[in-house]
C-alpha atoms as a PDB file:
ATOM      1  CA  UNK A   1     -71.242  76.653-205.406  1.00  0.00           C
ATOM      2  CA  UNK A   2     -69.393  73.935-206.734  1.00  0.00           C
ATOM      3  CA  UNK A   3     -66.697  71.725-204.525  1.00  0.00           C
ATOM      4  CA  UNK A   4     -63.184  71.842-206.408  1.00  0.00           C
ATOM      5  CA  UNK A   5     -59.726  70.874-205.533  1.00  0.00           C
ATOM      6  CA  UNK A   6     -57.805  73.533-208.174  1.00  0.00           C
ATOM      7  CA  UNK A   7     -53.924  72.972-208.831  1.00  0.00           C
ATOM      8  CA  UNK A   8     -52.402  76.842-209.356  1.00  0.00           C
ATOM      9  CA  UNK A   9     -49.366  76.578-211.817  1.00  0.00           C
ATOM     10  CA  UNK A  10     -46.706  79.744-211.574  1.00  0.00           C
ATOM     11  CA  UNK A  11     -44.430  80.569-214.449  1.00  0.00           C
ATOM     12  CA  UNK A  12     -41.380  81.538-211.990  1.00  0.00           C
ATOM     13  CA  UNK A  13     -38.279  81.624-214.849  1.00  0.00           C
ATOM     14  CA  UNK A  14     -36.457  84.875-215.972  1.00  0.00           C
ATOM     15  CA  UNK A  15     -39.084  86.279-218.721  1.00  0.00           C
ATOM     16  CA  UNK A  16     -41.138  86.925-215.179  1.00  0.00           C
ATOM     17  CA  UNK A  17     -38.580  89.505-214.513  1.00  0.00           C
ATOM     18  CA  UNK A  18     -40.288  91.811-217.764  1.00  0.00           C
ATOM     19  CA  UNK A  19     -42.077  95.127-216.906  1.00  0.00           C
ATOM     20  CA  UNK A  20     -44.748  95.098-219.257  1.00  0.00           C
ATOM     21  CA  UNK A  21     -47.666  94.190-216.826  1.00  0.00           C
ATOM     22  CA  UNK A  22     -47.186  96.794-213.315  1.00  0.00           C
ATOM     23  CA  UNK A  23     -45.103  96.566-211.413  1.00  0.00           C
ATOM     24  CA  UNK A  24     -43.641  93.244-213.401  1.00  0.00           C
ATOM     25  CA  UNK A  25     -44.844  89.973-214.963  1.00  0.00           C
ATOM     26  CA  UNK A  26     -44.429  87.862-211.381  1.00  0.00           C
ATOM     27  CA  UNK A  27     -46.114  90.697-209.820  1.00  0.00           C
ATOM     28  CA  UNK A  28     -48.964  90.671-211.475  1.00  0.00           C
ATOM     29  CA  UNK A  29     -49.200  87.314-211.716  1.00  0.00           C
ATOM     30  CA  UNK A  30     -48.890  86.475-207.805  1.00  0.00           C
ATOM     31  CA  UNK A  31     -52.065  89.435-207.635  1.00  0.00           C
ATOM     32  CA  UNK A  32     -53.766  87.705-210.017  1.00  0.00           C
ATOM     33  CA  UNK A  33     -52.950  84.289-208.334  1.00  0.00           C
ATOM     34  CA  UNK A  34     -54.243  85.656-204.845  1.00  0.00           C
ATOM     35  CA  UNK A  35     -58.022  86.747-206.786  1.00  0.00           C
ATOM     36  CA  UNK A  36     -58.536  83.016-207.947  1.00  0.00           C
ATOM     37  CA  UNK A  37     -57.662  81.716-204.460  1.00  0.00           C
ATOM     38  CA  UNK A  38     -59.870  83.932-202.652  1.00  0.00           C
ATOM     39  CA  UNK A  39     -62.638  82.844-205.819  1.00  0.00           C
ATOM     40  CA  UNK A  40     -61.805  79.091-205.143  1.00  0.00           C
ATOM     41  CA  UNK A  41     -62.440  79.162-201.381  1.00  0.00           C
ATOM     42  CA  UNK A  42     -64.688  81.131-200.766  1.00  0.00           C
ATOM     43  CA  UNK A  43     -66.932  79.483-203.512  1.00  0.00           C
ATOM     44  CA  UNK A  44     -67.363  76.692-201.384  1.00  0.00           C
ATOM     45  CA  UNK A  45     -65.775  76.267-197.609  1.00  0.00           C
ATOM     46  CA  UNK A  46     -64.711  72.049-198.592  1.00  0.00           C
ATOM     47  CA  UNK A  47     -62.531  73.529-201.732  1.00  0.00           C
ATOM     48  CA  UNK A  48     -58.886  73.000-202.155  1.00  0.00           C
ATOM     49  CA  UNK A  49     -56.105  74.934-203.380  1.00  0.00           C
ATOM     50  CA  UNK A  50     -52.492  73.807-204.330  1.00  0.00           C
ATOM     51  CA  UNK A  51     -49.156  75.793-205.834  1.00  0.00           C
ATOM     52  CA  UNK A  52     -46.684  74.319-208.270  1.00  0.00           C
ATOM     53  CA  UNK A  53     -43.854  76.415-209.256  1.00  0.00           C
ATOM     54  CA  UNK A  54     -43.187  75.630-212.995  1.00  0.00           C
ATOM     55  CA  UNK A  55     -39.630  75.744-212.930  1.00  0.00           C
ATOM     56  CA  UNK A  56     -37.648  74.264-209.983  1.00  0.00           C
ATOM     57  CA  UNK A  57     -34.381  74.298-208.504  1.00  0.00           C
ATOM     58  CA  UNK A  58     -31.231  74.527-211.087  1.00  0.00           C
ATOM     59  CA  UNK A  59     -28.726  71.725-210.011  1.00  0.00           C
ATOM     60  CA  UNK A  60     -25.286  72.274-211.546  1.00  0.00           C
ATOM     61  CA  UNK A  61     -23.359  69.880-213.462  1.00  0.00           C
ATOM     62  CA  UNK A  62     -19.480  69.225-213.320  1.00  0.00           C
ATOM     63  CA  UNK A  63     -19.289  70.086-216.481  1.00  0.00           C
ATOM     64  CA  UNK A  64     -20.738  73.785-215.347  1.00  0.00           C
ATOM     65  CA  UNK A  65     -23.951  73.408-217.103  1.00  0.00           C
ATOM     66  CA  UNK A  66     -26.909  73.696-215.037  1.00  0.00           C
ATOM     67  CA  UNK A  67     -30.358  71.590-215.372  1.00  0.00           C
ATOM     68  CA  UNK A  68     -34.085  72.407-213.777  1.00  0.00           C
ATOM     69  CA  UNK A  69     -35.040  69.311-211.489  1.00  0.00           C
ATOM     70  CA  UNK A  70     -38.537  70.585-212.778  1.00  0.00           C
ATOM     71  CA  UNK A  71     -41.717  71.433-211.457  1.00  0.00           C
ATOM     72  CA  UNK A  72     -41.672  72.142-207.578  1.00  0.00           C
ATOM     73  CA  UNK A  73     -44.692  71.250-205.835  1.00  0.00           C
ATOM     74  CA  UNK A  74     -44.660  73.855-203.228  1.00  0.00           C
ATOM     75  CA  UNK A  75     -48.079  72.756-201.185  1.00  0.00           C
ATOM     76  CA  UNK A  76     -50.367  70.237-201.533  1.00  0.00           C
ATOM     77  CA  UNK A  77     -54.514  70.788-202.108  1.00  0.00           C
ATOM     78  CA  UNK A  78     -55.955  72.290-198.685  1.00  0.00           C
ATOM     79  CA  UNK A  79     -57.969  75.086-197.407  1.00  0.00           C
ATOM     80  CA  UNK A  80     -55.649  76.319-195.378  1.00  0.00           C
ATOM     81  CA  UNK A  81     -55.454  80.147-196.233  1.00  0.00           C
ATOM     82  CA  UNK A  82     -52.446  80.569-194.553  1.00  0.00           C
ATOM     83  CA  UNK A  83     -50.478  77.970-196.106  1.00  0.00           C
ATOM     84  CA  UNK A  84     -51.814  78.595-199.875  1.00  0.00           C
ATOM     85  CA  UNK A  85     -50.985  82.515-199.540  1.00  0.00           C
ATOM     86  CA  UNK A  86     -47.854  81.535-198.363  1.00  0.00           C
ATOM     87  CA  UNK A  87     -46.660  79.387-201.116  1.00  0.00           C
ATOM     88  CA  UNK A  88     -47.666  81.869-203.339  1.00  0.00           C
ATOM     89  CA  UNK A  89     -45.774  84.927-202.146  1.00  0.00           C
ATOM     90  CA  UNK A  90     -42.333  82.885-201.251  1.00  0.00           C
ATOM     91  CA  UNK A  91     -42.519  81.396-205.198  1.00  0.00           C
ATOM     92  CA  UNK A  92     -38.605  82.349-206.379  1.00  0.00           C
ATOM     93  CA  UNK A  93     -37.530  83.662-210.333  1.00  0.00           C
ATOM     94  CA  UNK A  94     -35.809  80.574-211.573  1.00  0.00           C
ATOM     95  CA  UNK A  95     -33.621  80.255-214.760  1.00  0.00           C
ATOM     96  CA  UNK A  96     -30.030  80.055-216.599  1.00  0.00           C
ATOM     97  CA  UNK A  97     -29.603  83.513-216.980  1.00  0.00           C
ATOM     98  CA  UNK A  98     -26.282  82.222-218.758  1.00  0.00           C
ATOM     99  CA  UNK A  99     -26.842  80.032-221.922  1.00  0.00           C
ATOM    100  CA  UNK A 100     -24.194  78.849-224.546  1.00  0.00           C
ATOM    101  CA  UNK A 101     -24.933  80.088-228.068  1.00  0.00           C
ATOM    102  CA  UNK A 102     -26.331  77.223-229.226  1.00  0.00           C
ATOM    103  CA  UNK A 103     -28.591  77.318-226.216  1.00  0.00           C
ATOM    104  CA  UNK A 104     -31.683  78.384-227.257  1.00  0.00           C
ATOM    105  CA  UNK A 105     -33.384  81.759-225.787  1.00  0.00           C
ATOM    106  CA  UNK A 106     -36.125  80.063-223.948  1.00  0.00           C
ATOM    107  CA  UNK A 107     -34.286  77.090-222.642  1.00  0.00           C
ATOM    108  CA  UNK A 108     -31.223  79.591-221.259  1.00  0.00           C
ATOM    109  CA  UNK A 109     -33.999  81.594-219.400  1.00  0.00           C
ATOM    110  CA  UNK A 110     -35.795  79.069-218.332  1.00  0.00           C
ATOM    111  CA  UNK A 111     -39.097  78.787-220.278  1.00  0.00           C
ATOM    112  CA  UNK A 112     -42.477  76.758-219.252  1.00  0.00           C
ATOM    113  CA  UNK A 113     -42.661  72.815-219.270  1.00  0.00           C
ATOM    114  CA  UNK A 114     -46.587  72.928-219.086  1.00  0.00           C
ATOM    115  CA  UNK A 115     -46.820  69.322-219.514  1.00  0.00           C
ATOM    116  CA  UNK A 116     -44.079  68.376-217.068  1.00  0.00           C
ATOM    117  CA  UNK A 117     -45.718  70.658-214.511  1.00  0.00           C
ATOM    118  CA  UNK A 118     -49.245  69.232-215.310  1.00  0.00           C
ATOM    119  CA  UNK A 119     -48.397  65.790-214.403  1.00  0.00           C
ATOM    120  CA  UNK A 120     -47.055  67.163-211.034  1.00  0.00           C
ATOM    121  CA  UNK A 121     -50.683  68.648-210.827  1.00  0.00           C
ATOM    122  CA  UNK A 122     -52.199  65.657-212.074  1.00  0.00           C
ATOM    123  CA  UNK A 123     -50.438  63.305-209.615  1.00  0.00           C
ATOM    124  CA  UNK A 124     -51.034  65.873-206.565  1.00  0.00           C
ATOM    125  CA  UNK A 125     -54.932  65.820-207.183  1.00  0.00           C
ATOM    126  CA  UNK A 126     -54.989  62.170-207.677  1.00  0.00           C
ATOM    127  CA  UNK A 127     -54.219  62.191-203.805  1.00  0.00           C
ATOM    128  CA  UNK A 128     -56.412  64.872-202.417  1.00  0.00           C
ATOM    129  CA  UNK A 129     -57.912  64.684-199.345  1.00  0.00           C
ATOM    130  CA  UNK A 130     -61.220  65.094-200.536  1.00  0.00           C
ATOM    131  CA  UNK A 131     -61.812  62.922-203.516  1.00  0.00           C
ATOM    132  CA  UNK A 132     -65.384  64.559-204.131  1.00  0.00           C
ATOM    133  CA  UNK A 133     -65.798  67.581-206.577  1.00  0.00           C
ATOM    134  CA  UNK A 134     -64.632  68.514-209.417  1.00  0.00           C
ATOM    135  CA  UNK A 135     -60.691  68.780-210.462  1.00  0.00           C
ATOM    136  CA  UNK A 136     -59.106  71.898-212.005  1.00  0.00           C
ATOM    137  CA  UNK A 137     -55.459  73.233-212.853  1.00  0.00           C
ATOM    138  CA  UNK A 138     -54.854  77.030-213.931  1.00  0.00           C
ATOM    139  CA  UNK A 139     -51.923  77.843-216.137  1.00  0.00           C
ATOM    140  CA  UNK A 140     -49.963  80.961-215.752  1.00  0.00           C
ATOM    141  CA  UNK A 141     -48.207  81.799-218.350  1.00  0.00           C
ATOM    142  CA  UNK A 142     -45.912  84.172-218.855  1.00  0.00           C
ATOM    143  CA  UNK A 143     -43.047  82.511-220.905  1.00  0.00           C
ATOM    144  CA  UNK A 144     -41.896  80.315-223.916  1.00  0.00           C
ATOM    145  CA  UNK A 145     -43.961  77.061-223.770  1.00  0.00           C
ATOM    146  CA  UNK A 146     -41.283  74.435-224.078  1.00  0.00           C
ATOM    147  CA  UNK A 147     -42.015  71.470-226.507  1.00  0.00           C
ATOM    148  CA  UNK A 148     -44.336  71.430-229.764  1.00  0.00           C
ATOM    149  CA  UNK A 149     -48.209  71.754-230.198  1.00  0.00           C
ATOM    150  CA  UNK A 150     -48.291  68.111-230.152  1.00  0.00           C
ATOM    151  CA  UNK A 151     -46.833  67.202-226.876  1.00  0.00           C
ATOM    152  CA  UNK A 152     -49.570  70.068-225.413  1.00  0.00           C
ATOM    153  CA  UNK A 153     -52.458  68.688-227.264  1.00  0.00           C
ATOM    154  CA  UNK A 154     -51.292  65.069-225.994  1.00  0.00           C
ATOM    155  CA  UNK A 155     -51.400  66.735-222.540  1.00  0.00           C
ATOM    156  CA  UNK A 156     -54.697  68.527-223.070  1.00  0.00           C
ATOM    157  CA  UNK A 157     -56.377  64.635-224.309  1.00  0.00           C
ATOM    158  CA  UNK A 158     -54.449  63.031-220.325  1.00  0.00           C
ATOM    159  CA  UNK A 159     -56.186  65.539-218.582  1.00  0.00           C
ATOM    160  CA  UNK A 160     -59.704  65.238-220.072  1.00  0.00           C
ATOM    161  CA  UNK A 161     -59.425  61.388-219.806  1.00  0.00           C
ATOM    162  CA  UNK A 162     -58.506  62.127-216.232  1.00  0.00           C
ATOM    163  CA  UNK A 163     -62.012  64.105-215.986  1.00  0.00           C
ATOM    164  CA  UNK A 164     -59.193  67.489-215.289  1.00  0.00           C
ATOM    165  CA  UNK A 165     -60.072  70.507-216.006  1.00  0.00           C
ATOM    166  CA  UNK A 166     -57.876  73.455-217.216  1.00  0.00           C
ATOM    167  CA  UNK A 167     -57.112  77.262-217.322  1.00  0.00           C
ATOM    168  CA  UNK A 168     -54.820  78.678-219.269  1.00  0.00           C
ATOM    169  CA  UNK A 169     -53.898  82.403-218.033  1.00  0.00           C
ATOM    170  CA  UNK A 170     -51.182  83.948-220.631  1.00  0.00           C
ATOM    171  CA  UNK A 171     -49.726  87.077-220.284  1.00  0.00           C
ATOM    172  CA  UNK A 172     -46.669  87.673-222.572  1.00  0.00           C
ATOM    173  CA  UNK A 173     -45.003  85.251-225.375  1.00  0.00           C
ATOM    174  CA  UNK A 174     -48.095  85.321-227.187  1.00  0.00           C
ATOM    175  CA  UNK A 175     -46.828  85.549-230.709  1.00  0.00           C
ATOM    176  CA  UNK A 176     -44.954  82.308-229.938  1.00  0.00           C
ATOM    177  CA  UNK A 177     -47.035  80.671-227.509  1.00  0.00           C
ATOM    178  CA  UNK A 178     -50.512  80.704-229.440  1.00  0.00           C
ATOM    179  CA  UNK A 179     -50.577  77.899-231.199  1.00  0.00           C
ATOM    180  CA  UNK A 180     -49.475  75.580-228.510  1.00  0.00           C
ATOM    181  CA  UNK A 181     -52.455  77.126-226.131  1.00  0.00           C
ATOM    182  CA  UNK A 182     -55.003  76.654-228.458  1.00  0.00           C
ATOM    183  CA  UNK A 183     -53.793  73.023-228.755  1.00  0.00           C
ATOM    184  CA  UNK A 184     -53.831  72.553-225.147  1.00  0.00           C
ATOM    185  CA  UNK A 185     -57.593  73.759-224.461  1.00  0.00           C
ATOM    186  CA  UNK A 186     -59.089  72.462-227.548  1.00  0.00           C
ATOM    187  CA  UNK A 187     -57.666  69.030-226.729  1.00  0.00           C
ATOM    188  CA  UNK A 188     -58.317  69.125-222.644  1.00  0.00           C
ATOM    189  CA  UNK A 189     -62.125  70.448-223.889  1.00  0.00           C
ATOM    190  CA  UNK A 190     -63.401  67.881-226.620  1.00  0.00           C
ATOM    191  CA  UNK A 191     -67.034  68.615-227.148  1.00  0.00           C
ATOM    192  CA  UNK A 192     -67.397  70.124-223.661  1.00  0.00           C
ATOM    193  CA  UNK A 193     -66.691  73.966-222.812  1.00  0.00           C
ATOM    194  CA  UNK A 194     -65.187  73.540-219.384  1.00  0.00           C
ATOM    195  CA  UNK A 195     -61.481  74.965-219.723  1.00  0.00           C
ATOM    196  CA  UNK A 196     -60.686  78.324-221.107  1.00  0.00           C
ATOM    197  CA  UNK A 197     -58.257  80.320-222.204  1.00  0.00           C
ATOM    198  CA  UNK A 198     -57.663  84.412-221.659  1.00  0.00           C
ATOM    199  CA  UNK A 199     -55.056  86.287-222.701  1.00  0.00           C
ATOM    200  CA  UNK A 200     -53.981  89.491-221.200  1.00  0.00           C
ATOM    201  CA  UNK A 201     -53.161  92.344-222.695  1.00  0.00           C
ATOM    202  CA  UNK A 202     -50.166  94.174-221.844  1.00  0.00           C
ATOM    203  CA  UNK A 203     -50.245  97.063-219.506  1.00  0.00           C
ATOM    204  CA  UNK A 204     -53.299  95.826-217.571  1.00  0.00           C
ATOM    205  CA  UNK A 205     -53.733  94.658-214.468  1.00  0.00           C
ATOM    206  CA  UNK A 206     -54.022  90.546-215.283  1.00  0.00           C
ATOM    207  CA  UNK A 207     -56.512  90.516-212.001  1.00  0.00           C
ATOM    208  CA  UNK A 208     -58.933  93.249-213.652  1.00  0.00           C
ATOM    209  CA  UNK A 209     -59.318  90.738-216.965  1.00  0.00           C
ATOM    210  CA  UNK A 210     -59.857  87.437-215.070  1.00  0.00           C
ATOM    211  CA  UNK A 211     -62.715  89.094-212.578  1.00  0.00           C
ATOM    212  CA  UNK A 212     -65.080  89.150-215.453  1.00  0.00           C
ATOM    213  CA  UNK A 213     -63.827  86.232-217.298  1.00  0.00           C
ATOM    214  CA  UNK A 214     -65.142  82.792-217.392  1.00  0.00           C
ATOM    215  CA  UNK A 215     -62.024  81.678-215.357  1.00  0.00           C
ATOM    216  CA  UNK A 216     -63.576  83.676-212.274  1.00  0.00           C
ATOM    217  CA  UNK A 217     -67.098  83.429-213.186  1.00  0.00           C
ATOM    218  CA  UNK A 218     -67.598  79.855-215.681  1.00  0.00           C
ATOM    219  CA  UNK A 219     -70.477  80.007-217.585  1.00  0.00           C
ATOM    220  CA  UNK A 220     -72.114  82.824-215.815  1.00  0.00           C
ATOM    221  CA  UNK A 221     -69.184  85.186-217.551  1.00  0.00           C
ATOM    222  CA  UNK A 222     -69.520  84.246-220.720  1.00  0.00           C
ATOM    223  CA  UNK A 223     -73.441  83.923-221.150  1.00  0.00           C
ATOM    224  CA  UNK A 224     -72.862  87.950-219.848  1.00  0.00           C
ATOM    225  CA  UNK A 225     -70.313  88.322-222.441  1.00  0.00           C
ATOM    226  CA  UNK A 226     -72.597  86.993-224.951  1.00  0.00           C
ATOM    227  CA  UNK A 227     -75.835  89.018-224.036  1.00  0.00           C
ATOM    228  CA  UNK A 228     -73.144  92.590-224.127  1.00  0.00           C
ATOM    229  CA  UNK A 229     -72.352  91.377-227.478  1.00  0.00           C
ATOM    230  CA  UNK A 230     -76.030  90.375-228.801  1.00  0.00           C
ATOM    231  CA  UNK A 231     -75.031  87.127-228.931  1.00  0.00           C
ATOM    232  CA  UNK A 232     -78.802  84.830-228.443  1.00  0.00           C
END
């Protein structure tokens, strides 16, 4: 199987809190989170997995506002089991739970800075160990997407120049949030099919959707996909 050094990106603010996937939106997620690294490293033993948590400490002012540092790297690419599992199940809910009025809902709570969080990625995988193989970061999302369709399609063109691949996994906020995906993966893709995006619906388990979807699988998924659907 292919050699890849993946960068896993968690949506840790408030809306994570939200019980419409079981048990709860971080819940599922971190599930979810533990199928792709088992996927990534046991596709290929020299494979590499890193965690970023989206939203990183709040620092507060002396005014008695509060601020996100941003994105916290919380461990490097390596395939160390031990030490990937670990980030992921000590990643903390972040967020203003507190806003002004004029604050807007998904800044007060927190919200998702994709494109901050993918140049955390971007710069982590830039110093793997292993520079051989392919690069990928997957997207959980599970919140407002701060910033406009622009600024993600912007992103989406740094990491395909970058010869970065990405997932986008988005489970809530979808109503709001759609636009801004599509912008992302349609931008990061070009004229090549390598990044995807799967939304899942609420109520099911997010790790039941991504074992049969091209996330988990690449092509292999969706050529099964098409043949179920009649598709030549």
């Amino acid at each position: 199987m292919v050699l890849e050094s993946c960068m896993i990106l968690l949506d840790n603010s408030e809306y994570m809190r939200n019980g419409d996937y079981i048990p709860t939106r971080l819940e599922a997620q971190h599930d979810a989170a533990n199928l792709l690294v088992g996927t990534k490293t046991q596709s290929n033993p020299e494979s590499t997995v890193g965690v970023i948590a989206m939203t990183g400490e709040f620092l507060g002012g002396q005014d008695g506002s509060s601020s996100s540092v941003g994105a916290e790297l919380l461990i490097s690419p390596t395939d160390d089991m031990g030490k990937i599992l670990g980030a992921l199940h000590n990643v903390p809910i972040r967020g203003r739970s507190l806003g002004s009025r004029s604050t807007p809902k998904s800044e007060s709570l927190g919200g998702s800075d994709i494109a901050a969080a993918v140049q955390v990625a971007n710069l982590a995988l830039k110093h793997r160990r292993n520079k051989n193989g392919a690069q990928r970061v997957v997207v959980f999302v599970g919140s407002p997407i701060l910033g406009d369709a622009k600024s993600l399609a912007k992103c989406g063109r740094q990491l395909k120049k970058n010869n970065v691949s990405i997932d986008v996994i988005a489970m809530g906020e979808w109503e709001e949030n759609e636009a801004k995906l599509v912008e992302l993966v349609n931008a990061a893709n070009g004229s090549g099919d390598s990044c995807h995006l799967v939304t899942i619906p609420p109520g099911t388990l997010p790790s039941d959707v991504l074992v049969t979807s091209p996330i988990v699988h690449g092509g292999a998924a969706e050529a099964a996909a098409a043949g179920a659907a009649g598709i030549p």
